[in-house]
N, C-alpha and C. Protein backbone atom coordinates (compact mmCIF):
# COMPACT_ATOMS: atom_id res chain seq x y z
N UNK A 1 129.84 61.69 175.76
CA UNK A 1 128.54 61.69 175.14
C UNK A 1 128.65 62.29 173.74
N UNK A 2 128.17 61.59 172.58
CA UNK A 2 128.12 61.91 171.29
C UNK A 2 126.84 62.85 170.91
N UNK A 3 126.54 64.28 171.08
CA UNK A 3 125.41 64.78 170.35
C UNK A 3 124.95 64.35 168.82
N UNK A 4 123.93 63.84 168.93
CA UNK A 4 122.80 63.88 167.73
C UNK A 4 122.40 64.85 167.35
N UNK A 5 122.07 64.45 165.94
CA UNK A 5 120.72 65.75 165.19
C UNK A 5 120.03 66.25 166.46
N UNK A 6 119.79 67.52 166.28
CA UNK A 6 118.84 68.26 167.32
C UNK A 6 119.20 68.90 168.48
N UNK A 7 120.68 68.83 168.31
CA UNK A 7 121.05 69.54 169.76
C UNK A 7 120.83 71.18 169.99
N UNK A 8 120.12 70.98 171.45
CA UNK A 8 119.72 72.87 171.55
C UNK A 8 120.64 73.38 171.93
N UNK A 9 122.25 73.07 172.14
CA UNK A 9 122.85 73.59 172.60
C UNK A 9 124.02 73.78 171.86
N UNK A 10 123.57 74.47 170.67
CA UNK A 10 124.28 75.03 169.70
C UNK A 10 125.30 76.56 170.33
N UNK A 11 126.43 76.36 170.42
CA UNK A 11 126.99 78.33 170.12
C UNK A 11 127.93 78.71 169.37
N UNK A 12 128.90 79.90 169.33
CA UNK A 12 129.35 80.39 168.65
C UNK A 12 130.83 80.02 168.42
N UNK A 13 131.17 79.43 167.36
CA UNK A 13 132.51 78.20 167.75
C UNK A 13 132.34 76.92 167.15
N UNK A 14 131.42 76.44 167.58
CA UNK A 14 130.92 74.79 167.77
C UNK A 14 131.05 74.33 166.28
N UNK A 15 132.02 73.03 165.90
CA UNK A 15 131.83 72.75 164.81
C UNK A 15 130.74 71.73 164.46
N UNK A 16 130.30 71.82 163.43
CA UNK A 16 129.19 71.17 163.62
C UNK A 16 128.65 70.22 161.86
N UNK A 17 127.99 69.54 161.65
CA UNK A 17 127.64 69.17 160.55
C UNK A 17 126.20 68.60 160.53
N UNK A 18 125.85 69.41 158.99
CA UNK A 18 124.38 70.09 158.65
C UNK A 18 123.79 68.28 158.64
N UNK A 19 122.49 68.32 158.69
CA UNK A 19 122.14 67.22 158.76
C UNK A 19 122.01 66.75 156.87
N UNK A 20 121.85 64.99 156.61
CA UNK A 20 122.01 64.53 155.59
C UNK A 20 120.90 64.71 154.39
N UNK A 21 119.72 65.62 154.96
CA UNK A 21 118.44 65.85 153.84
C UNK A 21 118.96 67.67 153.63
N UNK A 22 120.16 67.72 154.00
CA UNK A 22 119.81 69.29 153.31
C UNK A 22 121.11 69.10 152.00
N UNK A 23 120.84 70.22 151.00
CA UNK A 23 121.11 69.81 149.22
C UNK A 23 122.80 69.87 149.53
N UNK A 24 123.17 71.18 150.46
CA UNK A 24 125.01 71.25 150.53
C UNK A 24 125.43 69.96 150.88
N UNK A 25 124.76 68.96 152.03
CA UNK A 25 125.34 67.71 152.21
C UNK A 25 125.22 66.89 151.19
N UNK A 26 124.79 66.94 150.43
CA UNK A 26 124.37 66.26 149.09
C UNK A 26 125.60 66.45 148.53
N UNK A 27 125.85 67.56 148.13
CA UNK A 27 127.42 68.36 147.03
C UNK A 27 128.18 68.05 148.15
N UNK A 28 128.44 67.61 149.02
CA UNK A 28 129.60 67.41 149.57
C UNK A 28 130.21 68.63 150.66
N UNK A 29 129.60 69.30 150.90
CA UNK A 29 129.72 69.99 152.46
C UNK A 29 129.13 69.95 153.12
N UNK A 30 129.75 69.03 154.47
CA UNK A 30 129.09 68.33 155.17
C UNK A 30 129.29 69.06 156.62
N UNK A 31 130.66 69.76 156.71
CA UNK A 31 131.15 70.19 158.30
C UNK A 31 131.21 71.56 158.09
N UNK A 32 130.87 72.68 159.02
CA UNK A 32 131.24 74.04 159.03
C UNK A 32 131.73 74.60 160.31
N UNK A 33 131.88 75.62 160.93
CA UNK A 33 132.02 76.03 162.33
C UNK A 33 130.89 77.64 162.33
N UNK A 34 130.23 77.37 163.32
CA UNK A 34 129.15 78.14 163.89
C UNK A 34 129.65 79.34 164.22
N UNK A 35 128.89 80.58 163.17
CA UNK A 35 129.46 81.88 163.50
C UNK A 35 128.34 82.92 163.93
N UNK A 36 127.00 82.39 164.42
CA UNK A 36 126.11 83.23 164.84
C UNK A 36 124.69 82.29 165.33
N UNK A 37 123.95 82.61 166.68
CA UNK A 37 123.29 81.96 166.72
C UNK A 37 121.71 82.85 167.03
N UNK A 38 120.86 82.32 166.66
CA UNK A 38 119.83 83.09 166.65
C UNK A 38 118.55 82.33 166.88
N UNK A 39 117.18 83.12 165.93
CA UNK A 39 116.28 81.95 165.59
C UNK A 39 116.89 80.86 164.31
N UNK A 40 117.46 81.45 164.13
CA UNK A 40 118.50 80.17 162.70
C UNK A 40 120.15 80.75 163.25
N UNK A 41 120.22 79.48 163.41
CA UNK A 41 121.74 78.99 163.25
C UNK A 41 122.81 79.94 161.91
N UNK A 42 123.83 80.58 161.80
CA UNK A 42 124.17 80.19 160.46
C UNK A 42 125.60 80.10 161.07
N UNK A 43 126.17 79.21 159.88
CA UNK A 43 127.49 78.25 159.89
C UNK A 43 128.17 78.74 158.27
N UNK A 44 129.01 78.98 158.90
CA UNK A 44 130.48 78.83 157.58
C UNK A 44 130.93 77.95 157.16
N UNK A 45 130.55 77.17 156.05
CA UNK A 45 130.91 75.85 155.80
C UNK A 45 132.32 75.64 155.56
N UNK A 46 132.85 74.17 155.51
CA UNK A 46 134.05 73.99 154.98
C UNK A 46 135.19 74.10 153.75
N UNK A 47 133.52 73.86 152.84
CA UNK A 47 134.01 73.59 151.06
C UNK A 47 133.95 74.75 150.74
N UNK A 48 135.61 74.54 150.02
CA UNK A 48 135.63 75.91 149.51
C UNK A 48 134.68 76.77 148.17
N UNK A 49 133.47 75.88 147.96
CA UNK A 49 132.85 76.33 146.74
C UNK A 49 131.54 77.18 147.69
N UNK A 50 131.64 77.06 148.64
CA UNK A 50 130.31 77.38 149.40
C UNK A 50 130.42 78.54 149.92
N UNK A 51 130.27 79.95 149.58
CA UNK A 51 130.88 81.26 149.83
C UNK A 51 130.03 81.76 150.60
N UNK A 52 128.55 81.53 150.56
CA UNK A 52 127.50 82.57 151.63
C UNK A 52 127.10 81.15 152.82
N UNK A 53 127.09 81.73 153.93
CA UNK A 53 126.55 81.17 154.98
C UNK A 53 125.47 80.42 155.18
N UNK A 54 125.27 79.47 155.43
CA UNK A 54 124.56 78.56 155.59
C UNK A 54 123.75 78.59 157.09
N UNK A 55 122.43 78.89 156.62
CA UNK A 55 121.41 79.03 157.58
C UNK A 55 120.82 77.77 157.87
N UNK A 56 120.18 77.39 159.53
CA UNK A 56 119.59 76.53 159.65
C UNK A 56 119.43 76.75 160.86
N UNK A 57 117.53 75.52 161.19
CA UNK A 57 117.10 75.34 163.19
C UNK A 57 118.60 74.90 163.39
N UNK A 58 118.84 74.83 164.56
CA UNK A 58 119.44 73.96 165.57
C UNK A 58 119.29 72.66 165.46
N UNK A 59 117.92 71.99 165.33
CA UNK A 59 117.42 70.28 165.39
C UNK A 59 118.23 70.43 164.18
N UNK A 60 118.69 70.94 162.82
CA UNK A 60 119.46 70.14 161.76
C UNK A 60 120.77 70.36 161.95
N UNK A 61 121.40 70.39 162.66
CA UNK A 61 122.58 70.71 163.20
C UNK A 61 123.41 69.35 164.03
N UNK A 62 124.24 68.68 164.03
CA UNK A 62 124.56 68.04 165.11
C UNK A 62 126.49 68.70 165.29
N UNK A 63 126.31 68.75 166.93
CA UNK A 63 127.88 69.20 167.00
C UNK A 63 128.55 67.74 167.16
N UNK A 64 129.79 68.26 166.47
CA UNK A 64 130.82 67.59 166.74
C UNK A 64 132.54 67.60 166.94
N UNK A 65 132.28 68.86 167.30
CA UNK A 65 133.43 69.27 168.41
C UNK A 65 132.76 71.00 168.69
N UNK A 66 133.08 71.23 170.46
CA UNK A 66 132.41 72.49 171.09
C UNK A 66 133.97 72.97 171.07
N UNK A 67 134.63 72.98 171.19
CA UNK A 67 136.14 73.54 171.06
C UNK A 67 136.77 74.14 170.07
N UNK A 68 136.41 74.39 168.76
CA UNK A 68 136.73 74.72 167.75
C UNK A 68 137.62 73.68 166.90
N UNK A 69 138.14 72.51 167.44
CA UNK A 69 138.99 71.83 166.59
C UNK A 69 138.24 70.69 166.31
N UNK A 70 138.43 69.62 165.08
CA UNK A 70 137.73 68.67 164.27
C UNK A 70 137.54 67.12 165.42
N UNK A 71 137.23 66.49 165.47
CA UNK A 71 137.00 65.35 166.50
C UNK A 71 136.59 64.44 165.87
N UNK A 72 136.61 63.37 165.19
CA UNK A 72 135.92 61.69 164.74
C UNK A 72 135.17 61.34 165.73
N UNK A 73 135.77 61.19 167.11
CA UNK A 73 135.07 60.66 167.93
C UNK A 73 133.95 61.38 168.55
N UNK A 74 133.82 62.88 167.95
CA UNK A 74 132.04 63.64 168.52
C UNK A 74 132.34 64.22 169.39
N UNK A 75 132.11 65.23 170.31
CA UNK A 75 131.66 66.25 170.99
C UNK A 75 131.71 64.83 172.62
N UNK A 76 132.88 65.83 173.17
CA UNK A 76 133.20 65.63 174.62
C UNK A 76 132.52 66.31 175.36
N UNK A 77 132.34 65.32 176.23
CA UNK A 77 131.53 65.86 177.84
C UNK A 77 132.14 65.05 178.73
């Protein structure tokens, strides 16, 4: 099963990528790995220009790998 935008089952690990209306996916950081979860999400992005943490809900979030390593094919179940 491939998670979509909106998954509530965000945790600490999970790599994940921000959805396509927020401005970092715009500049080109698109994937981070999840280092705290709360009422906002925040994620450590990939690009190395992106130094402070990136806050966000959960619904703008989609995982795509719960294991810590990168996946094309999306988040196994």
């Amino acid at each position: 099963m491939t998670a979509d935008y909106g998954s509530k089952f965000v945790k600490v690990g999970d790599r994940v990528e921000i959805h396509p209306s927020a401005d970092l996916w715009m500049r080109g950081a698109r994937f981070g790995t999840v280092t705290k979860v709360g009422a906002v999400v925040s994620v450590r992005m990939d690009h190395p220009q992106v130094r402070n943490l990136f806050k966000a809900k959960s619904e703008d979030l989609k995982v795509i790998s719960s294991d810590g390593r990168y996946s094309l094919a999306g988040r196994d179940s």
